[in-house]
Protein backbone atom coordinates (compact mmCIF):
# COMPACT_ATOMS: atom_id res chain seq x y z
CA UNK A 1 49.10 7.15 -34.56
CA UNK A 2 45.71 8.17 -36.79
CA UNK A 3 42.84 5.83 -36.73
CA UNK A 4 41.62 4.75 -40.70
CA UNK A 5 39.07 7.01 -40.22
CA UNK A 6 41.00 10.11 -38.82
CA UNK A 7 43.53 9.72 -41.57
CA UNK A 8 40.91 9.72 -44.21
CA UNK A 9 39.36 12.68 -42.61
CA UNK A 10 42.25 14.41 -42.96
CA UNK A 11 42.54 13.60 -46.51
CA UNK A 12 38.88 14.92 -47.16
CA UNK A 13 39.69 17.86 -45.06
CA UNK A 14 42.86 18.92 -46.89
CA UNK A 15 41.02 17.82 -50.56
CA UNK A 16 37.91 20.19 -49.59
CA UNK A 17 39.99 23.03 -48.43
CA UNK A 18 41.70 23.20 -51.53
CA UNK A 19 38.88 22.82 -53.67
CA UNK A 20 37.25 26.32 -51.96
CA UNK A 21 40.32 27.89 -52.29
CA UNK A 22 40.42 27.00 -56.17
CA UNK A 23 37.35 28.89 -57.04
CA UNK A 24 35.57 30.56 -53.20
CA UNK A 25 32.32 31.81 -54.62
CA UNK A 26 31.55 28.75 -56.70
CA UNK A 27 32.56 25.89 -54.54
CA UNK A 28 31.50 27.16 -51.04
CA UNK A 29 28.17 26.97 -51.49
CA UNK A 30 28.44 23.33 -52.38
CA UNK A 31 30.63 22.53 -49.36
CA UNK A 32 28.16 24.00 -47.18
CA UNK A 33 26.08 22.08 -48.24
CA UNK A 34 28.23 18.69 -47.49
CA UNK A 35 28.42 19.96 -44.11
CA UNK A 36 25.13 20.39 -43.72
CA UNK A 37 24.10 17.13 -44.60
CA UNK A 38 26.59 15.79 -41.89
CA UNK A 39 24.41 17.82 -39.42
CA UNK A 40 22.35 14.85 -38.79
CA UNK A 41 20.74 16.36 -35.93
CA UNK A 42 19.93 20.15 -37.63
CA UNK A 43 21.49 21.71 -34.69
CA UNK A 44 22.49 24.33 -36.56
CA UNK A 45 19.54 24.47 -38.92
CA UNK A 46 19.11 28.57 -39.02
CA UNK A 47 22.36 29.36 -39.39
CA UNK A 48 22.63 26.98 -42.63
CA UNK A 49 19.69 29.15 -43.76
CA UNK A 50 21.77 32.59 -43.39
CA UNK A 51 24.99 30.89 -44.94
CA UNK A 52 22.65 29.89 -47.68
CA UNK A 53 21.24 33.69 -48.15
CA UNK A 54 25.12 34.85 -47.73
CA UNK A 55 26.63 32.83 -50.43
CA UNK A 56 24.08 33.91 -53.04
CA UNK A 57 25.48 36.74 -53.01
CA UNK A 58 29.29 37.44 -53.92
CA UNK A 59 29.26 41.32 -52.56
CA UNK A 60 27.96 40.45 -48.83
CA UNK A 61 29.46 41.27 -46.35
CA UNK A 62 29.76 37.89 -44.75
CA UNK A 63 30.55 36.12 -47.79
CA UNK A 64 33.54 38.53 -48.15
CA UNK A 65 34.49 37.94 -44.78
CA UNK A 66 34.19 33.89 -45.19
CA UNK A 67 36.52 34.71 -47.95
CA UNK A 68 38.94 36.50 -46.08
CA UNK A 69 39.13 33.57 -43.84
CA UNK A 70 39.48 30.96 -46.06
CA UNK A 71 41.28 32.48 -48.67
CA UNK A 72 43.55 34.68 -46.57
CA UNK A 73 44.49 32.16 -44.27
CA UNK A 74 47.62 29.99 -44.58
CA UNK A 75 46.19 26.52 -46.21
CA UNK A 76 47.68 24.13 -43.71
CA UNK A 77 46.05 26.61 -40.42
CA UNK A 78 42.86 26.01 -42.65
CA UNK A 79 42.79 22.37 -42.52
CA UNK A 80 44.17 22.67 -38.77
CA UNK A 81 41.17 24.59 -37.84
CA UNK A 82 38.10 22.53 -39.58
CA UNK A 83 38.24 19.51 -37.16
CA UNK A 84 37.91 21.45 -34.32
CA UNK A 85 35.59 24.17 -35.40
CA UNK A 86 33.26 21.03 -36.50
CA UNK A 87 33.55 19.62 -32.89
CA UNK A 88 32.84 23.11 -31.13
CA UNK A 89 29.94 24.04 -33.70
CA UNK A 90 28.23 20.81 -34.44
CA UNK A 91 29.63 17.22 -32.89
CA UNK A 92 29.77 17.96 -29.23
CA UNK A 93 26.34 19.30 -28.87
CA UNK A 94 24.79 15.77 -28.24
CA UNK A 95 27.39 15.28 -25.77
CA UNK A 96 26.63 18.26 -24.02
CA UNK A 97 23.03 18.00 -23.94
CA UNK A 98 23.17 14.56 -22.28
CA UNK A 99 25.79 16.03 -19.90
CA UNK A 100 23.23 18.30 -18.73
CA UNK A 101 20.32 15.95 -18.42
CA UNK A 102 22.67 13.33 -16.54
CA UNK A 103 23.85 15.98 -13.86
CA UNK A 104 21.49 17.92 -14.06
CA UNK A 105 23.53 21.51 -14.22
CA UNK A 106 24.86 23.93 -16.87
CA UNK A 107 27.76 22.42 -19.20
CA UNK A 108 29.24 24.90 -21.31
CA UNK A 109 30.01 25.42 -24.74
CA UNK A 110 33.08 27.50 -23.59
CA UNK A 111 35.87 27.60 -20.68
CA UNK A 112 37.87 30.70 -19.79
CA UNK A 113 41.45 29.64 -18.31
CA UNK A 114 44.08 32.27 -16.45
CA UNK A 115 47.55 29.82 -16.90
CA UNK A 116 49.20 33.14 -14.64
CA UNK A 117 47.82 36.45 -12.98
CA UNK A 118 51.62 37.55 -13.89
CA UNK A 119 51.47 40.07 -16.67
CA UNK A 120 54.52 42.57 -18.20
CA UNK A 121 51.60 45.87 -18.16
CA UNK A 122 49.64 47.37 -15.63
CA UNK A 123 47.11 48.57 -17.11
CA UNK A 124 43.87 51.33 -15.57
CA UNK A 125 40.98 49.76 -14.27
CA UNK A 126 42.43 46.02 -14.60
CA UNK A 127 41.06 43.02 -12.14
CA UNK A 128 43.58 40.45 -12.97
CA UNK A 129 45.92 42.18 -10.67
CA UNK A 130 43.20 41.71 -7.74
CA UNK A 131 44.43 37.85 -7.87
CA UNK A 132 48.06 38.56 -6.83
CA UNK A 133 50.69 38.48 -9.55
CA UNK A 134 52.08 35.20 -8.70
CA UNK A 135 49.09 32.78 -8.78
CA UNK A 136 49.41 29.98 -11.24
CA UNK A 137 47.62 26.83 -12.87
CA UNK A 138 50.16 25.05 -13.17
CA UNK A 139 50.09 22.61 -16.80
CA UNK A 140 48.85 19.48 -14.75
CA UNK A 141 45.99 21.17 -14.23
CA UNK A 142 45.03 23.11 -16.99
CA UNK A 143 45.40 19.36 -18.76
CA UNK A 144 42.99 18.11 -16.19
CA UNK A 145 40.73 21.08 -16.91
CA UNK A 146 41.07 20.12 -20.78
CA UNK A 147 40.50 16.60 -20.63
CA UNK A 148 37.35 16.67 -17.93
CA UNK A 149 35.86 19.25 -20.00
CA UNK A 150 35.96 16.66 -23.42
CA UNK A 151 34.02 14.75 -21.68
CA UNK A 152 31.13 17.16 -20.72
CA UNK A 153 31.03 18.15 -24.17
CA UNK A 154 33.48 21.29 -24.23
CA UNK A 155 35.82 21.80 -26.68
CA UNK A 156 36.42 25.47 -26.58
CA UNK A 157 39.04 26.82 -24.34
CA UNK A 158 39.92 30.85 -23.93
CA UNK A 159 43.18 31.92 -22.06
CA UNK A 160 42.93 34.84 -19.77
CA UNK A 161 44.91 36.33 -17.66
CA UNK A 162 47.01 38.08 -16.36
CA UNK A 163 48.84 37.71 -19.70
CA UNK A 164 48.43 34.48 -21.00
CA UNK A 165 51.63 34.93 -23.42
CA UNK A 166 53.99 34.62 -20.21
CA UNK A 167 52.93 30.64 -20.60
CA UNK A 168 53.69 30.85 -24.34
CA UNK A 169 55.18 27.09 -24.44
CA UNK A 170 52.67 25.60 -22.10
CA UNK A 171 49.64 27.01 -24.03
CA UNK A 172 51.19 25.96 -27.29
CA UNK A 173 51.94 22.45 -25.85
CA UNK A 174 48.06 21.72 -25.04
CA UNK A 175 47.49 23.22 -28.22
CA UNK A 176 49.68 20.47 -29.76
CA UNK A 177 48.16 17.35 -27.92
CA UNK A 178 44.68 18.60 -27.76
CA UNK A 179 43.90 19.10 -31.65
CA UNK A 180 40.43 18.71 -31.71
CA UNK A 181 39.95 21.85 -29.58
CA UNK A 182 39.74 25.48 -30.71
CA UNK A 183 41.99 27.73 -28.46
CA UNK A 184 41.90 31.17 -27.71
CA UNK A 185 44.04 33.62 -25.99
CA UNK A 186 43.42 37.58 -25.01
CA UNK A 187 46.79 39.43 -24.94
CA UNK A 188 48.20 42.50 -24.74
CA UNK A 189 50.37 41.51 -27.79
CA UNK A 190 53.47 42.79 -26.60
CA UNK A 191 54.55 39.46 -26.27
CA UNK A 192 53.88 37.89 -29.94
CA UNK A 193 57.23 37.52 -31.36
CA UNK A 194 58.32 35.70 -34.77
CA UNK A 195 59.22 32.74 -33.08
CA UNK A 196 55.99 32.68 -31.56
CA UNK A 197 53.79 33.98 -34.85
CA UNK A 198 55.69 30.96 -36.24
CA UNK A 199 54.06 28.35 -33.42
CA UNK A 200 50.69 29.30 -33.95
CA UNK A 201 50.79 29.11 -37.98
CA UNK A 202 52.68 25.57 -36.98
CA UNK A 203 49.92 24.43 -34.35
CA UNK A 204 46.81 26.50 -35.98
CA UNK A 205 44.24 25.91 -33.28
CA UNK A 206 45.37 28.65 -31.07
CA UNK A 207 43.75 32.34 -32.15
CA UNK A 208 44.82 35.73 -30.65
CA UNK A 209 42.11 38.38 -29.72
CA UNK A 210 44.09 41.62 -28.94
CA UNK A 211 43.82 44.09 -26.69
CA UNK A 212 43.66 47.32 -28.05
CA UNK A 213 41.68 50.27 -27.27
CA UNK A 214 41.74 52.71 -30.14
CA UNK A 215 44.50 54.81 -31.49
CA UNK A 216 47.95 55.22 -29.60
CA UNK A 217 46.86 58.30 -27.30
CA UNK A 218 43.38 56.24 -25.76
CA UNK A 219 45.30 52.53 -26.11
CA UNK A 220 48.24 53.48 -24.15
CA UNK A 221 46.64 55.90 -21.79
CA UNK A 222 45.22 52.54 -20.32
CA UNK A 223 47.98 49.96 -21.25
CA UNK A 224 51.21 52.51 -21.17
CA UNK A 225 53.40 53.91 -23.71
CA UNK A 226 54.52 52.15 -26.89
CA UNK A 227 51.83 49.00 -26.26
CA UNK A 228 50.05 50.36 -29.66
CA UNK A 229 52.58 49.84 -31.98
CA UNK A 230 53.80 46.73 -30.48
CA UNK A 231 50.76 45.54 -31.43
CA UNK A 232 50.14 46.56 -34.64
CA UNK A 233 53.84 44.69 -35.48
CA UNK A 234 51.81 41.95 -33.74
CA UNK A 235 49.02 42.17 -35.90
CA UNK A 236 51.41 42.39 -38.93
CA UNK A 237 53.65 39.04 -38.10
CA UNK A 238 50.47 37.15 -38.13
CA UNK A 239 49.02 38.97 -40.97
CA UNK A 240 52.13 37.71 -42.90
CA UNK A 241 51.52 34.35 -41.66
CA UNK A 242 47.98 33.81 -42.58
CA UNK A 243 47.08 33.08 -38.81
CA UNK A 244 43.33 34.59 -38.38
CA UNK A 245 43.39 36.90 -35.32
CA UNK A 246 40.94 39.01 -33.52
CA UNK A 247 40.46 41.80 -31.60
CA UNK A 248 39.64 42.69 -27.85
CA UNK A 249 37.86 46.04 -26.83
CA UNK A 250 37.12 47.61 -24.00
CA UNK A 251 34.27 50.13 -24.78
CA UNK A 252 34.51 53.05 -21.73
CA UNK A 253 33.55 56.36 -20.99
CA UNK A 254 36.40 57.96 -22.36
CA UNK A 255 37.23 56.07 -25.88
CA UNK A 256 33.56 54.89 -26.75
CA UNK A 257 33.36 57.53 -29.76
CA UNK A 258 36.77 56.25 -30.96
CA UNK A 259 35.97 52.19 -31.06
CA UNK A 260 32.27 52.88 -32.12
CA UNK A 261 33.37 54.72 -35.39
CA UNK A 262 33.74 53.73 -38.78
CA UNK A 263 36.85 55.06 -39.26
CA UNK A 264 38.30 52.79 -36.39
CA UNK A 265 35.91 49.33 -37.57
CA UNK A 266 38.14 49.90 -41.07
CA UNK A 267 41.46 50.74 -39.61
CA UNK A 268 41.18 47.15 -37.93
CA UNK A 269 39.94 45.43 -40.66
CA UNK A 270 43.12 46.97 -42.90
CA UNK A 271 44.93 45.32 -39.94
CA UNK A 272 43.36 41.91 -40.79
CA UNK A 273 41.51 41.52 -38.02
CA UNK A 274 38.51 39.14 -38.74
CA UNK A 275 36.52 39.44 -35.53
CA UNK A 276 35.96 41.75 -32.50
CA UNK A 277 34.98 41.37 -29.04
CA UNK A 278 33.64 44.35 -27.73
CA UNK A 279 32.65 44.69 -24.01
CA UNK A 280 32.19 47.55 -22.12
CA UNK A 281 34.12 48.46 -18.85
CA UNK A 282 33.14 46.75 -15.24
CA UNK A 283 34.10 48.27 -12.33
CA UNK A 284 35.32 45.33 -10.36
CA UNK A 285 38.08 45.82 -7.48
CA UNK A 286 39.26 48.21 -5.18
CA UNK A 287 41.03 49.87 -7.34
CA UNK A 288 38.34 50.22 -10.62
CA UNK A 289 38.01 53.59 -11.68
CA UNK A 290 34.24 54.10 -11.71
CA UNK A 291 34.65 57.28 -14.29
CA UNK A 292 35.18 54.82 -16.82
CA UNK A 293 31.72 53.02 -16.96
CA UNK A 294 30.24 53.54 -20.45
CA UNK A 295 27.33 56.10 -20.20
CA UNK A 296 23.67 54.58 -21.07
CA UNK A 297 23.67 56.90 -24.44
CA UNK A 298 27.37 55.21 -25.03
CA UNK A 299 25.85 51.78 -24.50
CA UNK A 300 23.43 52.52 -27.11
CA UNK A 301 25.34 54.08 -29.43
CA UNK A 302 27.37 50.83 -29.66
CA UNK A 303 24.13 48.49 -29.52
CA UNK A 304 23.65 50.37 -32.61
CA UNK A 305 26.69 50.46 -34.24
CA UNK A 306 27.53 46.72 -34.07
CA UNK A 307 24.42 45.42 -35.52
CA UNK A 308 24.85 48.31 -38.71
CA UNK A 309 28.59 46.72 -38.90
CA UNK A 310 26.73 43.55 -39.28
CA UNK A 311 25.27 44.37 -42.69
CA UNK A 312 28.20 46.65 -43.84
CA UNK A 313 31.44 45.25 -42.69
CA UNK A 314 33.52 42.27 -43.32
CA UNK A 315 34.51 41.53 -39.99
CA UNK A 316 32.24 39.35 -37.17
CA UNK A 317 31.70 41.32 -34.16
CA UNK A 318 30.44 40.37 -30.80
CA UNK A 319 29.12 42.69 -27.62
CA UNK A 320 29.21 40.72 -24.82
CA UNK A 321 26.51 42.37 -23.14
CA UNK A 322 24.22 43.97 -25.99
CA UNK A 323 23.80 40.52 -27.56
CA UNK A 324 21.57 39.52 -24.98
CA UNK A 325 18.66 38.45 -27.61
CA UNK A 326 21.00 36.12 -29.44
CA UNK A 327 21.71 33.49 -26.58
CA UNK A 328 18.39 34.29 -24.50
CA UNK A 329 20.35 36.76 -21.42
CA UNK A 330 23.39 35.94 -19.50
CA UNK A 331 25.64 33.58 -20.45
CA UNK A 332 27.53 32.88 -17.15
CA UNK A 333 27.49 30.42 -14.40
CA UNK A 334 28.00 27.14 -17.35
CA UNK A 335 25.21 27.98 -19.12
CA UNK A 336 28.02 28.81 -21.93
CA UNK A 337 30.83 29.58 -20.04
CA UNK A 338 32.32 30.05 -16.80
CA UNK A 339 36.18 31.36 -16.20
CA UNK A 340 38.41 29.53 -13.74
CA UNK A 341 41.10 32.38 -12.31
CA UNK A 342 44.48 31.78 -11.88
CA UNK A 343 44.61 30.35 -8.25
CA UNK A 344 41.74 28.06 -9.60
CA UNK A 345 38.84 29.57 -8.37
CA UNK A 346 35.58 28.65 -10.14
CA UNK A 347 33.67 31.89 -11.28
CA UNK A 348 30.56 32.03 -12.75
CA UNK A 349 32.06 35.18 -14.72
CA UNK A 350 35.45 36.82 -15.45
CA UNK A 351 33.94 39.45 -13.84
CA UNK A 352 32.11 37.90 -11.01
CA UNK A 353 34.73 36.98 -8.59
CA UNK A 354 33.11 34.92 -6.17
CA UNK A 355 33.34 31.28 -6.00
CA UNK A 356 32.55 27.95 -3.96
CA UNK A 357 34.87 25.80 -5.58
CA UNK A 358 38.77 25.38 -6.24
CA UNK A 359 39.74 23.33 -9.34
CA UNK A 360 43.00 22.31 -7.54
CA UNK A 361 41.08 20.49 -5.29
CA UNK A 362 37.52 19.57 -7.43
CA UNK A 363 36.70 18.94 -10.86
CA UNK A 364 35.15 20.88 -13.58
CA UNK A 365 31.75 18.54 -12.67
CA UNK A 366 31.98 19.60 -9.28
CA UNK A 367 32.85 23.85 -10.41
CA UNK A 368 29.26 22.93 -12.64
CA UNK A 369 27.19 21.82 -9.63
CA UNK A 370 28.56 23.65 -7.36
CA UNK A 371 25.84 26.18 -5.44
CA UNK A 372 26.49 29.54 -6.86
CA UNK A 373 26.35 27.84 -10.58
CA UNK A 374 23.13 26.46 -9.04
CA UNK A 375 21.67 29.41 -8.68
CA UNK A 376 22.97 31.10 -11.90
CA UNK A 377 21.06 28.05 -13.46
CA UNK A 378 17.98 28.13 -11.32
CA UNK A 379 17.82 32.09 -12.34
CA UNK A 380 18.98 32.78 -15.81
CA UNK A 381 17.35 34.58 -17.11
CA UNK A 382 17.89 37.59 -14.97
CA UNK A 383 15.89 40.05 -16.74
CA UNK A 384 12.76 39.39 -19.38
CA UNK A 385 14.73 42.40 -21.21
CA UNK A 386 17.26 40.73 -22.90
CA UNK A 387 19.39 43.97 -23.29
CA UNK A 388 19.64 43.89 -19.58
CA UNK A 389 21.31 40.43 -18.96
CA UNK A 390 23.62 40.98 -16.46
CA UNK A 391 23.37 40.26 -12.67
CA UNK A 392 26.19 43.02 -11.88
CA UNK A 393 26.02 45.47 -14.53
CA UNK A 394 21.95 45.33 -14.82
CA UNK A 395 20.50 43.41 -12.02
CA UNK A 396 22.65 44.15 -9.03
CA UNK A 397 20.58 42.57 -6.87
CA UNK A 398 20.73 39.53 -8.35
CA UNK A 399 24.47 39.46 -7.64
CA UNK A 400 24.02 40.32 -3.81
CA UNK A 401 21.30 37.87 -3.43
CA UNK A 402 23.21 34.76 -5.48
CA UNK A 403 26.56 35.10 -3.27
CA UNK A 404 24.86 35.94 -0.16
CA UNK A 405 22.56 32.70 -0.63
CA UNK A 406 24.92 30.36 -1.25
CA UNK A 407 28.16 31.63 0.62
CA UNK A 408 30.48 32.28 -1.83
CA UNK A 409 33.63 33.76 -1.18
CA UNK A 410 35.40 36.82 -2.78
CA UNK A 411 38.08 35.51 -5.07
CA UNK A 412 40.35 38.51 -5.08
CA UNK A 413 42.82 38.00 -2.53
CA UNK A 414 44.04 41.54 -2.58
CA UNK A 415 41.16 43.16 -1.20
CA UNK A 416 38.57 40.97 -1.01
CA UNK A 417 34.86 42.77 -2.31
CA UNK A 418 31.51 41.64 -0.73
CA UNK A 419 28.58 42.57 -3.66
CA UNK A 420 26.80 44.84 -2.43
CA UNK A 421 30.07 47.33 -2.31
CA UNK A 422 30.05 45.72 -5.61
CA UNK A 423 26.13 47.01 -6.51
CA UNK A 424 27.10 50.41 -5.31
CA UNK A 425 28.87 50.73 -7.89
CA UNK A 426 26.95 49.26 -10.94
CA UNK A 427 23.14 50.63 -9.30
CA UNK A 428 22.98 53.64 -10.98
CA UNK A 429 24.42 52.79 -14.35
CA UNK A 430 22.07 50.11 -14.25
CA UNK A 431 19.13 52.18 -13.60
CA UNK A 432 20.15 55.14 -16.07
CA UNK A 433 20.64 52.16 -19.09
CA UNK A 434 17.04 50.10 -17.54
CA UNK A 435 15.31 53.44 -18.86
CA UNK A 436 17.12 53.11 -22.56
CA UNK A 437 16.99 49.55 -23.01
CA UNK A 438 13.50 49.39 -22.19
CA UNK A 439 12.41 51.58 -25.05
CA UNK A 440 14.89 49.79 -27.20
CA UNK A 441 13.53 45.85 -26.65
CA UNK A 442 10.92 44.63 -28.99
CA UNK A 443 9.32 41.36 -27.16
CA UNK A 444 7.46 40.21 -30.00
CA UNK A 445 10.65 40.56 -32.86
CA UNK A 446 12.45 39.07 -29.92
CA UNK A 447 10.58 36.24 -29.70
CA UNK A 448 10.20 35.76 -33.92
CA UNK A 449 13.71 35.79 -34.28
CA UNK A 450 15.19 34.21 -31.60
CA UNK A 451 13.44 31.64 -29.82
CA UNK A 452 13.83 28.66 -31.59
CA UNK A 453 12.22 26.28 -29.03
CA UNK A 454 9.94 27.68 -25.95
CA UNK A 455 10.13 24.27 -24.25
CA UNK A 456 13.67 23.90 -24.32
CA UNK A 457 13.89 27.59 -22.83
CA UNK A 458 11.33 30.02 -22.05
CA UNK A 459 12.88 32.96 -21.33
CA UNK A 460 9.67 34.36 -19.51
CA UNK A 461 9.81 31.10 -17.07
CA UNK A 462 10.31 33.18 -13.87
CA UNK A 463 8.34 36.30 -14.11
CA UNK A 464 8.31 37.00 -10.29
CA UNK A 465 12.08 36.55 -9.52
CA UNK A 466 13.64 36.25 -6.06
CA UNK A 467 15.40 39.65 -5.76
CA UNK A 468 15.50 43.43 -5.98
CA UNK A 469 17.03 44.09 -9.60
CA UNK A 470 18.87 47.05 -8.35
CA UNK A 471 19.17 45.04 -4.70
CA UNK A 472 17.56 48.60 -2.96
């Protein structure tokens, strides 16, 4: 049963959704500016700044994409998302912080879950399938995961896999009694039925990003024949439903010119996607295909695309490795995330596969402190280039050293993969895009745009770092 207070949150929340929706471009601004008030602590102090800019402005970008999201999306997933958007962007951060002082460790602002490594494709260059197809967390534990996580200060959770979708009822069940959380899932889509479509516009704290790699011949080279259109009906059952969904791509060296094109940015936006997650392809596994890696002029060519998307296109993207600058290098290891595999391994990464820890037998405090987490946190950042903020894909070395250091073990129980057979394969990419990003990163615009507080994090800390950044 609802507290007073929840119950007359709800009320406010339903009462201000509506009012947006009755007229967007004249009552948003206000509302922001309710929220912002609530922000007692500022913590998102710049960002109010750039909604403020947005809204001024009726034709931007961003302030058509806010109204896609509010206005396009079914009222009551609306109201179902507010509470835990607020508690993701805002009302957990004091929790977090003191999380980190008391235990001194990374706490993130994200978790990434496999529920199965089971999954209906098999598609080229995939890890999940490293795992073995029958490891589980079973929904004890993902609950455990869930609840310890609360009280850290977490209160995003992403689904992984595998193919998440083969737990459909168990994801939408901690959907149902976890509603101030915002849940994600990656999928294939093949699996998004009516019925389904219809539990996520019921729940509305669960969001699909799907995977899909360009057009039908360069999407189903990877993922097999027929998974494009499945997921464009995909994409059209939630469309219908007003359920916001995203999308997942995998930039490589064969459909790079496809997913960096306008042509494709507006085909997904016609789809109604409302946000992308580009990252490019890592050649973890015995069995990765090391033709794929993105070439150093593709890289760039996509560093440069996203941010001109940015100013043209309604539609937030993300590059998990060019947007470096915006959270100060690698993100791994806790610092904002870490991914927990589907025999409960503890990775710094979802493509780092090494671990020291087992959530079936420790908890997500323990995963945090554990010593390769410890040494993410003692080195991040792994580069003073922020366009190079990986320890596998640009700093190899730092990968050998970190596992080596602390004994990790390889979490694919396939064919288990020590890092340096790992670095072999990244060392020369990572040299080729060193010479590119170099010439790209401006310290000093770096530095004015992006680094709010020097004392809470320097990024230039630890010039002399402990390994070989190409471990040579």
């Amino acid at each position: 049963m609802k507290s007073l207070k929840e119950a007359a949150m709800s009320v406010a929340i339903k009462e201000a959704v509506k009012y947006v929706r009755k007229d967007f471009n004249k009552n948003m601004p206000k509302l922001l500016s309710v929220v912002e008030a609530l922000d007692v602590k500022k913590v998102n102090r710049s960002t109010y700044k750039g909604f403020h800019e947005i809204l001024d402005d009726p034709n931007n970008n961003w302030m058509l994409l806010a109204k896609r999201l509010i206005c396009e999306t079914d009222q009551h997933v609306v109201e179902k998302l507010i509470t835990p958007a607020l508690n993701v962007a805002i009302n957990s951060y004091d929790t977090r912080m003191e999380s980190i002082e008391k235990y001194d460790c990374n706490v993130p602002w994200a978790i990434l879950m496999d529920p199965t490594a089971a999954c209906n494709l098999k598609c080229k260059g995939c890890w999940a399938a490293e795992y073995g197809k029958s490891s589980q967390l079973d929904y004890e534990t993902l609950a455990r995961i869930i609840k310890e996580a609360k009280e850290l200060g977490t209160y995003m959770f992403i689904f992984t896999g595998g193919e998440p979708l083969m737990r459909k009822k168990d994801l939408i069940r901690l959907c149902d009694e976890n509603p101030d959380c915002a849940f994600m899932s990656f999928t294939n889509g093949t699996l998004c039925d009516d019925a389904f479509a219809d539990e996520l516009q019921r729940v509305g704290n669960l969001y699909l990003a799907f995977s899909i790699e360009g057009y039908e011949d360069s999407n189903d080279f990877r993922r097999g024949e027929g998974t494009f259109n499945k997921v464009v009906e995909a994409m059209a059952r939630l469309k219908k439903r007003g359920v916001p969904f995203g999308a997942s791509l995998c930039y490589t060296s064969k459909n790079t010119d496809v997913l960096g094109s306008d042509e494709y940015m507006d085909w997904l936006i016609d789809q109604g996607v409302l946000f992308a997650w580009y990252f490019t392809y890592m050649p973890v596994g015995a069995d990765a295909v090391t033709d794929l890696l993105a070439t150093a002029e593709q890289r760039e060519h996509m560093y440069r695309k996203i941010r001109e998307w940015r100013k043209t296109k309604p539609i937030f993207t993300m590059d998990f490795w060019n947007d470096g600058e915006y959270v100060q290098g690698c993100i791994a290891g806790g610092r904002h995330y870490f991914h927990i595999n589907s025999n409960g391994d503890c990775e710094p990464c979802a493509f780092v596969h090494y671990s020291n820890v087992n959530i079936k037998e420790h908890s997500v405090l323990d995963a945090l402190q554990s010593p390769l987490f410890r040494a993410y946190k003692a080195r991040q950042p792994f580069n003073n280039n922020m366009l190079r903020p990986c320890p596998v894909l640009d700093n190899p070395g730092a990968i050998i050293k970190m596992v080596n250091d602390t004994g990790a073990y390889s979490t694919e129980m396939l064919n288990p993969e020590s890092p340096e057979v790992l670095a072999n394969k990244t060392r020369d990419i990572a040299k080729r895009w060193a010479t590119f990003a170099d010439k790209i990163f401006d310290r000093d615009d770096y530095i004015k745009n992006h680094v709010k507080d020097e004392n809470m994090y320097n990024y230039e800390i630890n010039t002399q770092r402990d390994f070989d950044e190409f471990g040579e």
